[in-house]
PDB file of N, CA and C in Angstrom:
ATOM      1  N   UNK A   1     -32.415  61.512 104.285  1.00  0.00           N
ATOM      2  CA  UNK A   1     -32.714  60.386 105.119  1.00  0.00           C
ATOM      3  C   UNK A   1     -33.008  59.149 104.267  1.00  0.00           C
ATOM      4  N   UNK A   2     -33.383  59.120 103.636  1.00  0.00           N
ATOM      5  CA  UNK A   2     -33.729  58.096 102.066  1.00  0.00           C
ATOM      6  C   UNK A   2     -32.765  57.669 101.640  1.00  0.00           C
ATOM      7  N   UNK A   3     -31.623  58.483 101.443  1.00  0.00           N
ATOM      8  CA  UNK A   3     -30.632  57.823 100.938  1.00  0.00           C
ATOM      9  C   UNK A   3     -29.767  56.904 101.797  1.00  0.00           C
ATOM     10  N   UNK A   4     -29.827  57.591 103.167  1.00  0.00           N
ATOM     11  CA  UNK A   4     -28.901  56.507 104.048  1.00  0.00           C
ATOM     12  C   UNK A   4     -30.005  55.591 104.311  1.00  0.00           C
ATOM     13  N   UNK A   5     -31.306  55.616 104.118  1.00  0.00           N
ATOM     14  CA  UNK A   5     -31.904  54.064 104.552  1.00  0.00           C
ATOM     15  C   UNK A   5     -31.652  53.299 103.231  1.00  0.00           C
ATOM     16  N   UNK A   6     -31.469  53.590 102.290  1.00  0.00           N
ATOM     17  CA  UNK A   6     -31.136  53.142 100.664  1.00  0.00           C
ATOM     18  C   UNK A   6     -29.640  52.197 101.186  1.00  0.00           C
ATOM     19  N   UNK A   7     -28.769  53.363 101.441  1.00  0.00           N
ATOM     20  CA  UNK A   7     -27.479  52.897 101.857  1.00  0.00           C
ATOM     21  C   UNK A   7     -27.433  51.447 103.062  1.00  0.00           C
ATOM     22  N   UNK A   8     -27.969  51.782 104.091  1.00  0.00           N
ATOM     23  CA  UNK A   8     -27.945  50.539 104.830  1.00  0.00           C
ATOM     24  C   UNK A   8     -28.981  49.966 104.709  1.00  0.00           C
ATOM     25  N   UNK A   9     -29.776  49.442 103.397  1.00  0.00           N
ATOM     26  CA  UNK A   9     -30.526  48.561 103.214  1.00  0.00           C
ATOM     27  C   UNK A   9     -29.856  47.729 102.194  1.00  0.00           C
ATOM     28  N   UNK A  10     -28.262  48.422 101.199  1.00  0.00           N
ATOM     29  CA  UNK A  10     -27.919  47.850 100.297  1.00  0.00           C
ATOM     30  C   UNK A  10     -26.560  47.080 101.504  1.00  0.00           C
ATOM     31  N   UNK A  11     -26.284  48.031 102.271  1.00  0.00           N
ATOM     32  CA  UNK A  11     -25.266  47.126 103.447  1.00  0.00           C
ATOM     33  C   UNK A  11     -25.367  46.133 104.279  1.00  0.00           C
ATOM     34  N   UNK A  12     -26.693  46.249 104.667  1.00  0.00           N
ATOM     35  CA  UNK A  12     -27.322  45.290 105.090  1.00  0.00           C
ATOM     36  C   UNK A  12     -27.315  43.665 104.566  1.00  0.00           C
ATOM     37  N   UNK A  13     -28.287  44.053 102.920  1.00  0.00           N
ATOM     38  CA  UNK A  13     -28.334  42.635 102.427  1.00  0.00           C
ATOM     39  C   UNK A  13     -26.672  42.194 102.049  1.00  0.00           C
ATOM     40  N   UNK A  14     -25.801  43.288 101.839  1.00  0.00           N
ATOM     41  CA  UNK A  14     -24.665  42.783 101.157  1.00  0.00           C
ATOM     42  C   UNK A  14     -23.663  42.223 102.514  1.00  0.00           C
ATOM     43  N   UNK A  15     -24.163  42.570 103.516  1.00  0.00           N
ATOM     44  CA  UNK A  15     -23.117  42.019 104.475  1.00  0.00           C
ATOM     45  C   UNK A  15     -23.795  40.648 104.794  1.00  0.00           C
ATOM     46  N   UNK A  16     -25.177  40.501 104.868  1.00  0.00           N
ATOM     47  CA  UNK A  16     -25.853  38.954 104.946  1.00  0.00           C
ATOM     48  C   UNK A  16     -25.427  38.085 103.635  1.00  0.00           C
ATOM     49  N   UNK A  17     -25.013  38.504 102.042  1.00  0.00           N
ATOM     50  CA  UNK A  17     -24.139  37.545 101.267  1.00  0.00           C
ATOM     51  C   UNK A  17     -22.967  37.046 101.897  1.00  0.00           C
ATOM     52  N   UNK A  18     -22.222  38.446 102.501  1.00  0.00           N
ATOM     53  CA  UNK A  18     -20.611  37.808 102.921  1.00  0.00           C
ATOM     54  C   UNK A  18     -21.326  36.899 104.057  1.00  0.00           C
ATOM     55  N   UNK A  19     -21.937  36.997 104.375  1.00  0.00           N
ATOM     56  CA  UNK A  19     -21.847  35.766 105.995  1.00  0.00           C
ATOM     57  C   UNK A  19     -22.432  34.591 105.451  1.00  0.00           C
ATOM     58  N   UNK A  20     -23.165  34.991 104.000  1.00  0.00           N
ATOM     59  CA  UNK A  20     -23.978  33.405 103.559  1.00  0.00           C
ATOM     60  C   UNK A  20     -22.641  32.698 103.056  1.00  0.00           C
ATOM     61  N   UNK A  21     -21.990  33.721 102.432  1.00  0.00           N
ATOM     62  CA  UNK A  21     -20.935  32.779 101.828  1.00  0.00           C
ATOM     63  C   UNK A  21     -19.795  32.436 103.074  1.00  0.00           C
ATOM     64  N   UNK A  22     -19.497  33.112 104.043  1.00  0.00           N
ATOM     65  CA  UNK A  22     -18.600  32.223 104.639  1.00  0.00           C
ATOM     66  C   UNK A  22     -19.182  31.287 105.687  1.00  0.00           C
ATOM     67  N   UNK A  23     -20.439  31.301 105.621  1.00  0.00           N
ATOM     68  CA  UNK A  23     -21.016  29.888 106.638  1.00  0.00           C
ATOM     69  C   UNK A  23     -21.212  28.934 105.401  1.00  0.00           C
ATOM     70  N   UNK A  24     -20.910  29.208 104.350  1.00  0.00           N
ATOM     71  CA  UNK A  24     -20.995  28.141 103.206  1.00  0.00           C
ATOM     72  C   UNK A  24     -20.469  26.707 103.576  1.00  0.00           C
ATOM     73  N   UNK A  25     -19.090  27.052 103.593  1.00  0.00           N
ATOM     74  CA  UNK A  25     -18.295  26.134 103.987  1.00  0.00           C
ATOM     75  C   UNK A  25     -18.235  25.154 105.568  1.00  0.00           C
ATOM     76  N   UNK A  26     -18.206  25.890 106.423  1.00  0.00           N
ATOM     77  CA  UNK A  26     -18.781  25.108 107.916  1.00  0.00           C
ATOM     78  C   UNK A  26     -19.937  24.210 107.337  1.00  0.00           C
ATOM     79  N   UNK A  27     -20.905  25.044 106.851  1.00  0.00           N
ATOM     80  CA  UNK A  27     -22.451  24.548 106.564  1.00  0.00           C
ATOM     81  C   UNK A  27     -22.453  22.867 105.649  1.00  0.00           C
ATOM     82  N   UNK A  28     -21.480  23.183 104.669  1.00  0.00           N
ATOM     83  CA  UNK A  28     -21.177  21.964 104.083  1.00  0.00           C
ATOM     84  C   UNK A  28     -20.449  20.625 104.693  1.00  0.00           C
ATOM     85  N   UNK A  29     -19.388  21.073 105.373  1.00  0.00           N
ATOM     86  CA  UNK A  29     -18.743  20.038 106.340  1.00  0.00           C
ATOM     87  C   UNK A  29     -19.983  19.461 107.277  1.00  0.00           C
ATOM     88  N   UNK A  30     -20.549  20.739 107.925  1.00  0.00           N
ATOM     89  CA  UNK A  30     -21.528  19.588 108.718  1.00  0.00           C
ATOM     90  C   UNK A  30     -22.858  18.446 107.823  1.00  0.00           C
ATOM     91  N   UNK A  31     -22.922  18.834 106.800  1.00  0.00           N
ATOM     92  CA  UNK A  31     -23.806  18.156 105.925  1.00  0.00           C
ATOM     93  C   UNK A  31     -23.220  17.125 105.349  1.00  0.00           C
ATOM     94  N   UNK A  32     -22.206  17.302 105.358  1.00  0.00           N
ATOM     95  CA  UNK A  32     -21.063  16.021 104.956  1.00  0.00           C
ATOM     96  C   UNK A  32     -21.028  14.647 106.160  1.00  0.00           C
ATOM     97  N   UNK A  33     -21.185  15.427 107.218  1.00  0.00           N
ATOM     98  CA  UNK A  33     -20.644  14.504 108.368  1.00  0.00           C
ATOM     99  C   UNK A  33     -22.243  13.624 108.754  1.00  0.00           C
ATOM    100  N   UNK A  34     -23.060  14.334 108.262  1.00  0.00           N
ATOM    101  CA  UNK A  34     -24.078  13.330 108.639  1.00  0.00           C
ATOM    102  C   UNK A  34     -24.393  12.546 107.354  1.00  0.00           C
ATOM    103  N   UNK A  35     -24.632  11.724 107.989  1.00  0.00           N
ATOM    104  CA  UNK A  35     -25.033  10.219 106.708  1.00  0.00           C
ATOM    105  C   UNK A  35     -26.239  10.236 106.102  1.00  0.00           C
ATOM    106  N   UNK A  36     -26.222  10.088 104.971  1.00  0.00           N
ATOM    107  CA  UNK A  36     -27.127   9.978 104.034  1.00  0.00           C
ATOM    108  C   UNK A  36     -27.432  11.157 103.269  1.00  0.00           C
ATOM    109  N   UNK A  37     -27.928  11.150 102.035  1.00  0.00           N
ATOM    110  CA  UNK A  37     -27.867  11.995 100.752  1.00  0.00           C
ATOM    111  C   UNK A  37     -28.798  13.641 101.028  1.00  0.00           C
ATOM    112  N   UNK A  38     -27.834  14.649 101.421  1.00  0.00           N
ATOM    113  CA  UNK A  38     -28.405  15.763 101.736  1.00  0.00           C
ATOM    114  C   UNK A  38     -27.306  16.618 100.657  1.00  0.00           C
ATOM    115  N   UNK A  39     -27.432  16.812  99.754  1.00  0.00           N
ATOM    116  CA  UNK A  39     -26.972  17.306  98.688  1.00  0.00           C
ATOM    117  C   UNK A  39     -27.584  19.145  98.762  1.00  0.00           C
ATOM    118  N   UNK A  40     -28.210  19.321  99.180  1.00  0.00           N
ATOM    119  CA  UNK A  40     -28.924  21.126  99.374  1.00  0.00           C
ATOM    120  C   UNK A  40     -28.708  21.532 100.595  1.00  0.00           C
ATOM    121  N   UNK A  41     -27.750  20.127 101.735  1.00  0.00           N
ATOM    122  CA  UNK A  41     -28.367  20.708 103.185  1.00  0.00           C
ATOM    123  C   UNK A  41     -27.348  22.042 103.111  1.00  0.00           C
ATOM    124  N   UNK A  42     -25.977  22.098 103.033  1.00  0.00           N
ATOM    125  CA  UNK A  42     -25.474  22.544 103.399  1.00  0.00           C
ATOM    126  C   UNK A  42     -25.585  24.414 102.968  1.00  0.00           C
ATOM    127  N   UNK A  43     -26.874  24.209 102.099  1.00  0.00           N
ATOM    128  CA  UNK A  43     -26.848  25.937 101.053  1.00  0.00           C
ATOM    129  C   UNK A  43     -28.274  26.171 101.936  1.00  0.00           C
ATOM    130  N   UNK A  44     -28.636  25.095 102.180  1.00  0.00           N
ATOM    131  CA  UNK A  44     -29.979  25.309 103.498  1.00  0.00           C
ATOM    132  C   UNK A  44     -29.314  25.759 105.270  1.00  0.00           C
ATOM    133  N   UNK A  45     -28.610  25.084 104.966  1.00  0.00           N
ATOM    134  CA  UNK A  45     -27.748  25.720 106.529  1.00  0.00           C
ATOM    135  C   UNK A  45     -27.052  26.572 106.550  1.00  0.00           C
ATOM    136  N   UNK A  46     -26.677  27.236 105.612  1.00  0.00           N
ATOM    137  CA  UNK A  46     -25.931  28.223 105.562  1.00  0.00           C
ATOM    138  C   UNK A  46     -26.636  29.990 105.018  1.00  0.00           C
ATOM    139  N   UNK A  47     -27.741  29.382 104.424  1.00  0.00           N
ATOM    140  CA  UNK A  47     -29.051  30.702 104.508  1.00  0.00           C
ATOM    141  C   UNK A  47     -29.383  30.739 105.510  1.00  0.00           C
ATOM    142  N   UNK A  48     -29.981  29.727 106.032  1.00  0.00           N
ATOM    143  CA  UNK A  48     -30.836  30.035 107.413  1.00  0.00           C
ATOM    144  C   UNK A  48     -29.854  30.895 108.586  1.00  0.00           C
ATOM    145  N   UNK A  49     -28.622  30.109 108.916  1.00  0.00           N
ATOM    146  CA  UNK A  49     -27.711  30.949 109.581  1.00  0.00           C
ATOM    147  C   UNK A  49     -27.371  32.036 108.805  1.00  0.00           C
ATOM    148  N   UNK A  50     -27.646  33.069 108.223  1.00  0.00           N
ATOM    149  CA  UNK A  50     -27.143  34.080 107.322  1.00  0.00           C
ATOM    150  C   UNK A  50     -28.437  34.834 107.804  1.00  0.00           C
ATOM    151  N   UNK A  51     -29.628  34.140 107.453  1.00  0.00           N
ATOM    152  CA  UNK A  51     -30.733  35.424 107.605  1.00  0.00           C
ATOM    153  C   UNK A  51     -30.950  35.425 109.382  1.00  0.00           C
ATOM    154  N   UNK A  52     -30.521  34.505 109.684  1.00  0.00           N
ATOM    155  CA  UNK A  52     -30.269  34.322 111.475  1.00  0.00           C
ATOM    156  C   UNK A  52     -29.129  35.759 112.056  1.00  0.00           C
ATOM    157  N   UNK A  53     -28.737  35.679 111.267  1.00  0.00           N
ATOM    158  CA  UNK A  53     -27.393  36.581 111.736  1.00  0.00           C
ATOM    159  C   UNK A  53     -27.919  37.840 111.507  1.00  0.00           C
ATOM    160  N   UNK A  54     -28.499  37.985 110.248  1.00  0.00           N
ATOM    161  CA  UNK A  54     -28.911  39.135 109.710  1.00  0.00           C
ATOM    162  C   UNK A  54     -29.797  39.791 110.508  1.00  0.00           C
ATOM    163  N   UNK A  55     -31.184  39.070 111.439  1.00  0.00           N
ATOM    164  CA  UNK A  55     -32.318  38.912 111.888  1.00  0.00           C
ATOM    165  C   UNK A  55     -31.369  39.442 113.341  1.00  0.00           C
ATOM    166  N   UNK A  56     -30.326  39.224 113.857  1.00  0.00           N
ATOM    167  CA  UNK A  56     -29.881  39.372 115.039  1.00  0.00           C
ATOM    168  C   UNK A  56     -28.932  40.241 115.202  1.00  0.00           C
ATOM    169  N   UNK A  57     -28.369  40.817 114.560  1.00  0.00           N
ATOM    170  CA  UNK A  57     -27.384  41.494 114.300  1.00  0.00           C
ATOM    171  C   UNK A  57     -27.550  42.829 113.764  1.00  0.00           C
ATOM    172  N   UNK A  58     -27.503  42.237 112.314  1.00  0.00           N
ATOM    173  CA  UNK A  58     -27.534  43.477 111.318  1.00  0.00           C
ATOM    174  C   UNK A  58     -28.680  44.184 111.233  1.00  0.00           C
ATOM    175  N   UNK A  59     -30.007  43.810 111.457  1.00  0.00           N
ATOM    176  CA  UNK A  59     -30.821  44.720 111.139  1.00  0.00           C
ATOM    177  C   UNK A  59     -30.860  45.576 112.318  1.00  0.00           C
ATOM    178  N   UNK A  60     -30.787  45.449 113.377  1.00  0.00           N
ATOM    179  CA  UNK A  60     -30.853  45.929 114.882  1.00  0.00           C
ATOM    180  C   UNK A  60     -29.835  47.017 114.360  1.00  0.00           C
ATOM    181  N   UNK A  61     -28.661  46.765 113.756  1.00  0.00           N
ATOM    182  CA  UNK A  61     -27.216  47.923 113.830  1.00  0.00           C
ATOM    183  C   UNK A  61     -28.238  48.893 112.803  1.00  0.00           C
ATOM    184  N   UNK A  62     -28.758  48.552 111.353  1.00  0.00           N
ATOM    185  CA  UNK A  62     -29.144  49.346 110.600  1.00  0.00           C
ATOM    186  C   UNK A  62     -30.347  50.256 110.879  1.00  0.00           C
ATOM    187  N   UNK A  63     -31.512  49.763 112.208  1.00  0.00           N
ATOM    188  CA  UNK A  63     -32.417  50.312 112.585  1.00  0.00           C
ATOM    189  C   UNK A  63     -31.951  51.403 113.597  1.00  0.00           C
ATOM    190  N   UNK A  64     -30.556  51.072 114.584  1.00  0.00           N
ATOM    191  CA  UNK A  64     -30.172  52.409 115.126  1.00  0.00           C
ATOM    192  C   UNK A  64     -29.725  53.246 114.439  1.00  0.00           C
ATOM    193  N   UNK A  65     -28.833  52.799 113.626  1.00  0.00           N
ATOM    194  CA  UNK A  65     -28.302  53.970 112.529  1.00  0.00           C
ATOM    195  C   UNK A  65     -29.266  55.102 111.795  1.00  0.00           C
ATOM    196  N   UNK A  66     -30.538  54.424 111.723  1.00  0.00           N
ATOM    197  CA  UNK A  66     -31.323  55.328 110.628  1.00  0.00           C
ATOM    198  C   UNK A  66     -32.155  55.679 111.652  1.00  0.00           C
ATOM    199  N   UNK A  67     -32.539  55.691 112.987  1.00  0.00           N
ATOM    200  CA  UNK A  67     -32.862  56.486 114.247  1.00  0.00           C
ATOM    201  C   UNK A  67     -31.409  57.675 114.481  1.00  0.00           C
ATOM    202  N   UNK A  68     -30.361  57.370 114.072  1.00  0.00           N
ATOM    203  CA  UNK A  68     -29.467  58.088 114.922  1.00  0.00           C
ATOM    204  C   UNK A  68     -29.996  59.544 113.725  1.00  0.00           C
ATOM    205  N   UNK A  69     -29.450  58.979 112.142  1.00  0.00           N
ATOM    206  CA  UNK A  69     -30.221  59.871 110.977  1.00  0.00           C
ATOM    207  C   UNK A  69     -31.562  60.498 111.165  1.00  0.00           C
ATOM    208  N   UNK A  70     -32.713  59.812 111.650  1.00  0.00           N
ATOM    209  CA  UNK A  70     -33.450  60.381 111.719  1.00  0.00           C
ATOM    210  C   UNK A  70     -34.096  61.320 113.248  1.00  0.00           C
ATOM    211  N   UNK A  71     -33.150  61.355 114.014  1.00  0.00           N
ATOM    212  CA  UNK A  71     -32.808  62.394 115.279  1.00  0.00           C
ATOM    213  C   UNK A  71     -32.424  63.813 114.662  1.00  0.00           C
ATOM    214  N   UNK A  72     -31.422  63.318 113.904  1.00  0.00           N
ATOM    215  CA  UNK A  72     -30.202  64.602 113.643  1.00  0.00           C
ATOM    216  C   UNK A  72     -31.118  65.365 112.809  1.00  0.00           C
ATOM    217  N   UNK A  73     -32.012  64.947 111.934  1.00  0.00           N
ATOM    218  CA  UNK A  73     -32.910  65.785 110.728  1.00  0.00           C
ATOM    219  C   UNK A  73     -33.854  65.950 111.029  1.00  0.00           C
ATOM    220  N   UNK A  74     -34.667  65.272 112.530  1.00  0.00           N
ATOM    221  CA  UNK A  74     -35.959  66.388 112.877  1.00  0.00           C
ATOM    222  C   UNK A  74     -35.611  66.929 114.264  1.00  0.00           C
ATOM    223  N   UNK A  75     -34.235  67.292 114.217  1.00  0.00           N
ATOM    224  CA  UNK A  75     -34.101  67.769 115.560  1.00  0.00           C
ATOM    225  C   UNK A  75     -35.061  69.336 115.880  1.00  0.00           C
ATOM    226  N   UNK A  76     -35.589  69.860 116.811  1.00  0.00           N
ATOM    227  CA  UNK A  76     -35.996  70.857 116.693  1.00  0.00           C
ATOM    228  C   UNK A  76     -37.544  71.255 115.771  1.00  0.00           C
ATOM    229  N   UNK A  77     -37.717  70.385 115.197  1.00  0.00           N
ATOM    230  CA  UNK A  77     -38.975  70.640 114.374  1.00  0.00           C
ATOM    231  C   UNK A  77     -40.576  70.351 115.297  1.00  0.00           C
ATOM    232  N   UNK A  78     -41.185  70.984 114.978  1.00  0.00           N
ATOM    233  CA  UNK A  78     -42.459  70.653 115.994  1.00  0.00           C
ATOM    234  C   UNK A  78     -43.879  70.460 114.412  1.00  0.00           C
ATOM    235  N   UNK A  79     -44.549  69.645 115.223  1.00  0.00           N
ATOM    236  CA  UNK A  79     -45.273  68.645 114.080  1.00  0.00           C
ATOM    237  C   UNK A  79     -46.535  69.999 113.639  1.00  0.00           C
ATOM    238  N   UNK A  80     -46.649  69.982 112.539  1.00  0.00           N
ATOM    239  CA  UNK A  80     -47.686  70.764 111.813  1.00  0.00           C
ATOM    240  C   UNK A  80     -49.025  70.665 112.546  1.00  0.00           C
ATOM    241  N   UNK A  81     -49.278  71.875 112.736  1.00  0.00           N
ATOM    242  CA  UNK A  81     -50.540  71.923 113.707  1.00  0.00           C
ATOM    243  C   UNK A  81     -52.067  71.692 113.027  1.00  0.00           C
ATOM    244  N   UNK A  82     -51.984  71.676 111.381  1.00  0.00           N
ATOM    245  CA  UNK A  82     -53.077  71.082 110.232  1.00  0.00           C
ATOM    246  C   UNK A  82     -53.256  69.585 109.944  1.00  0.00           C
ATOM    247  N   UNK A  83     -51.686  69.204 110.156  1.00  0.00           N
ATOM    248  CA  UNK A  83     -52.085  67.702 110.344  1.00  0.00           C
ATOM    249  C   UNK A  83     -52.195  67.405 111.399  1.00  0.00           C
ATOM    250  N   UNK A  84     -52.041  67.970 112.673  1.00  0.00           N
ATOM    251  CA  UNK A  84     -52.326  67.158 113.826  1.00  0.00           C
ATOM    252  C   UNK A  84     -53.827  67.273 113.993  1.00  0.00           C
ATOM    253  N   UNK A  85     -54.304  68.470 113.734  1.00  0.00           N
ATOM    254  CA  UNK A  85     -55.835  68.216 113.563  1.00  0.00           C
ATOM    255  C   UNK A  85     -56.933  67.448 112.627  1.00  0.00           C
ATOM    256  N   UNK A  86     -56.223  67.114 111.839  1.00  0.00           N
ATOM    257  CA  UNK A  86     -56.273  65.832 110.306  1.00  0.00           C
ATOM    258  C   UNK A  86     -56.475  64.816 111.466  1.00  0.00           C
ATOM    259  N   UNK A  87     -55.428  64.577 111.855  1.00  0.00           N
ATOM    260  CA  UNK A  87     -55.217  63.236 112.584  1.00  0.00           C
ATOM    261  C   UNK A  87     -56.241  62.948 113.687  1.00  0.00           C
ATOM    262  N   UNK A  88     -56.197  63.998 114.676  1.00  0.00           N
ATOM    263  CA  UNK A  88     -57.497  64.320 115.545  1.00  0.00           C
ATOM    264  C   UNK A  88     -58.470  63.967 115.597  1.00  0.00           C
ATOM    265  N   UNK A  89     -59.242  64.566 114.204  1.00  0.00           N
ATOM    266  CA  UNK A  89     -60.587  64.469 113.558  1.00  0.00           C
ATOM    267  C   UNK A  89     -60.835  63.138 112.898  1.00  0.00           C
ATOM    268  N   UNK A  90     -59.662  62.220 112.495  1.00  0.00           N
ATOM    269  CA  UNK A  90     -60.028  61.036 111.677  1.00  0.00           C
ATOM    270  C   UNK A  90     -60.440  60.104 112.979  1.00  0.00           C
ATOM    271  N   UNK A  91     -59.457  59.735 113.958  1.00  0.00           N
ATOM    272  CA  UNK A  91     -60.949  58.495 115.101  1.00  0.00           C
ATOM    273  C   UNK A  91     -60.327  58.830 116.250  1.00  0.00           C
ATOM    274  N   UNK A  92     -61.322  58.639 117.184  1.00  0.00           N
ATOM    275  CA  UNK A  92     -60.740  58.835 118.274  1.00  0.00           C
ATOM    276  C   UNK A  92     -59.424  57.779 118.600  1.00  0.00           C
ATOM    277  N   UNK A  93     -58.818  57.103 118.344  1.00  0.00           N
ATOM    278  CA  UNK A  93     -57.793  56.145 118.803  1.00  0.00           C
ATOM    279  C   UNK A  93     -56.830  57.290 118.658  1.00  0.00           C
ATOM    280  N   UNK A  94     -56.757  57.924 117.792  1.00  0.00           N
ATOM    281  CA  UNK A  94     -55.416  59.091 117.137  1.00  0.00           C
ATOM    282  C   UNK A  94     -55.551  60.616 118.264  1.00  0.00           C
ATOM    283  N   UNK A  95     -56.915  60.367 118.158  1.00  0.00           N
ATOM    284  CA  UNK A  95     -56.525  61.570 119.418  1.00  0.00           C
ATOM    285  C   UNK A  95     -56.617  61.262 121.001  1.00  0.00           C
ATOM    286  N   UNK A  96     -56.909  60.241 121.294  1.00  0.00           N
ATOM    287  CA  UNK A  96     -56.730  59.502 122.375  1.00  0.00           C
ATOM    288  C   UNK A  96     -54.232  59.245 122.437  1.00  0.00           C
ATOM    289  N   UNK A  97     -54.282  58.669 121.478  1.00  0.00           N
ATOM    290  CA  UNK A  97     -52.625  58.446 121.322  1.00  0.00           C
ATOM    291  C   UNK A  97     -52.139  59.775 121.329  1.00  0.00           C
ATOM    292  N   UNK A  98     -52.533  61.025 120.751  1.00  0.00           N
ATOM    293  CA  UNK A  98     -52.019  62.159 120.652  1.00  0.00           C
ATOM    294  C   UNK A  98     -52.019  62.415 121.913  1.00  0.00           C
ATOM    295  N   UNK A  99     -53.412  62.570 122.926  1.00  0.00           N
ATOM    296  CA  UNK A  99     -53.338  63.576 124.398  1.00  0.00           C
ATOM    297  C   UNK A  99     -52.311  62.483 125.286  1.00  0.00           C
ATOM    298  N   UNK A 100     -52.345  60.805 125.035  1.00  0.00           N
ATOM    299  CA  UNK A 100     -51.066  60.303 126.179  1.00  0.00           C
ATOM    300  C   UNK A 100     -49.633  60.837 125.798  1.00  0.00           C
ATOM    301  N   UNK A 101     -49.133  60.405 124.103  1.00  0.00           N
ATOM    302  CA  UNK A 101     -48.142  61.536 123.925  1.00  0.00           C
ATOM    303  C   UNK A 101     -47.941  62.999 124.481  1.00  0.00           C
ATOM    304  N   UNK A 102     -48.885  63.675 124.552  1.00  0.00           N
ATOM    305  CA  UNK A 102     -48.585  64.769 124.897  1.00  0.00           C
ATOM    306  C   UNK A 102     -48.220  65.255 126.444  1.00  0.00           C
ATOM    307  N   UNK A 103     -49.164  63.956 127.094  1.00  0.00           N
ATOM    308  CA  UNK A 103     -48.979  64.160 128.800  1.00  0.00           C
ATOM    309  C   UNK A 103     -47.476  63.556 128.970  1.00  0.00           C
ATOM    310  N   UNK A 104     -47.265  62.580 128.624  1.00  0.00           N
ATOM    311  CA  UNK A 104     -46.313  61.921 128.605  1.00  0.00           C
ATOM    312  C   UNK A 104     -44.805  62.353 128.086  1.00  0.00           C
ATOM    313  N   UNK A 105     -45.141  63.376 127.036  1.00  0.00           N
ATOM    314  CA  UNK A 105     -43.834  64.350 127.002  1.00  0.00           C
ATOM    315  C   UNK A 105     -43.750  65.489 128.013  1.00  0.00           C
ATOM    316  N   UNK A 106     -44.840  65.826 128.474  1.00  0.00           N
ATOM    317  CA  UNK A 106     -44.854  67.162 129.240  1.00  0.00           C
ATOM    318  C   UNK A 106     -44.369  66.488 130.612  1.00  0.00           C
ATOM    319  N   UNK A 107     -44.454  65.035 131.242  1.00  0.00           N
ATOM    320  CA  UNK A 107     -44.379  64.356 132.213  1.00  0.00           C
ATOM    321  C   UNK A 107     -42.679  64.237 132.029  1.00  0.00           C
ATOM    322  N   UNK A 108     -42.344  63.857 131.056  1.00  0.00           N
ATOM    323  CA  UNK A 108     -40.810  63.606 130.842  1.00  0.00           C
ATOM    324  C   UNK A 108     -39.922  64.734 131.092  1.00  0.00           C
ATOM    325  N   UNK A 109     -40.251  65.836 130.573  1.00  0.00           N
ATOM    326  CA  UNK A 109     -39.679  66.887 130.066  1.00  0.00           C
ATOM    327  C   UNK A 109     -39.895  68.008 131.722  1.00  0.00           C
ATOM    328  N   UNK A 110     -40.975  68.089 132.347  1.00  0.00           N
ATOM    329  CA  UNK A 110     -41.507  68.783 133.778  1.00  0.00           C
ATOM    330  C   UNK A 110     -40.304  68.118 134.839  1.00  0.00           C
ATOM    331  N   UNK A 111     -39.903  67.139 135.022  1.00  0.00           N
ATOM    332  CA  UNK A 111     -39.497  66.517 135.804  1.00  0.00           C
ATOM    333  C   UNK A 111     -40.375  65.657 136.558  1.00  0.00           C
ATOM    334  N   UNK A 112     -41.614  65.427 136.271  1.00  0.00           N
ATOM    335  CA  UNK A 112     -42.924  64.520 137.115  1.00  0.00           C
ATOM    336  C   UNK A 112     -42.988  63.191 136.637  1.00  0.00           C
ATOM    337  N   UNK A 113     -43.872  62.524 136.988  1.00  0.00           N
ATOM    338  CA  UNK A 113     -43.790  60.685 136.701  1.00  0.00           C
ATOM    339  C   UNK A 113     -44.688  61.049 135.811  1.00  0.00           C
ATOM    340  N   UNK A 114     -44.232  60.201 134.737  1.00  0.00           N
ATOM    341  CA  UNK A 114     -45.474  59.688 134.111  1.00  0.00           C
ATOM    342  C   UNK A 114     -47.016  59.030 134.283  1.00  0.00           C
ATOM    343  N   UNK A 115     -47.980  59.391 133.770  1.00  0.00           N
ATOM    344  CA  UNK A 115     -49.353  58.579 134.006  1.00  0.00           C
ATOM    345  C   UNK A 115     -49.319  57.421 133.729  1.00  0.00           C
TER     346      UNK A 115
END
């Protein structure tokens, strides 16, 4: 699972270069067309739309992907019954979140409404 978040974290930033570099050019024409000395606008408009794209797009595709990965590799596994009592015992917020999880899967899974 590490490695494909490795993988689409290196796809990720490398597909936000290709889009920095081809809004390069748009980015510059429009910095051209307005008057007066903006010599950085166009490497400023063309990041911002890049991490815009990235922010809207790409990370959303790379966060399902590594949900779809991380389905397939705890399919079937049920959570260690030493740490759930770890967790339990450290404050009540954790075992308060544990018993709605738990109604709340048994609610899903029964066929009944949720609380």
């Amino acid at each position: 699972m590490l490695i494909n978040a490795a993988w689409l974290t290196l796809f990720s930033y490398g597909l936000s270069f290709v889009v920095f570099l081809v809004m390069l050019a748009p980015a510059a024409v429009v910095v051209y067309l307005i008057p007066g000395s903006w010599s950085a606008g166009g490497f400023v408009f063309a990041i911002l739309f890049a991490w815009a794209v990235k922010a809207a797009l790409i990370e959303p595709f790379a966060i399902a992907c590594l949900l779809q990965v991380f389905f397939e590799v705890t399919k079937g596994q049920q959570p260690d019954p030493v740490w759930r009592g770890k967790l339990e015992a450290a404050t009540v917020k954790f075992k308060e979140l544990g018993t709605r999880a738990a109604t709340w899967a048994g609610a899903k899974f029964s066929g009944t409404p949720a609380v």
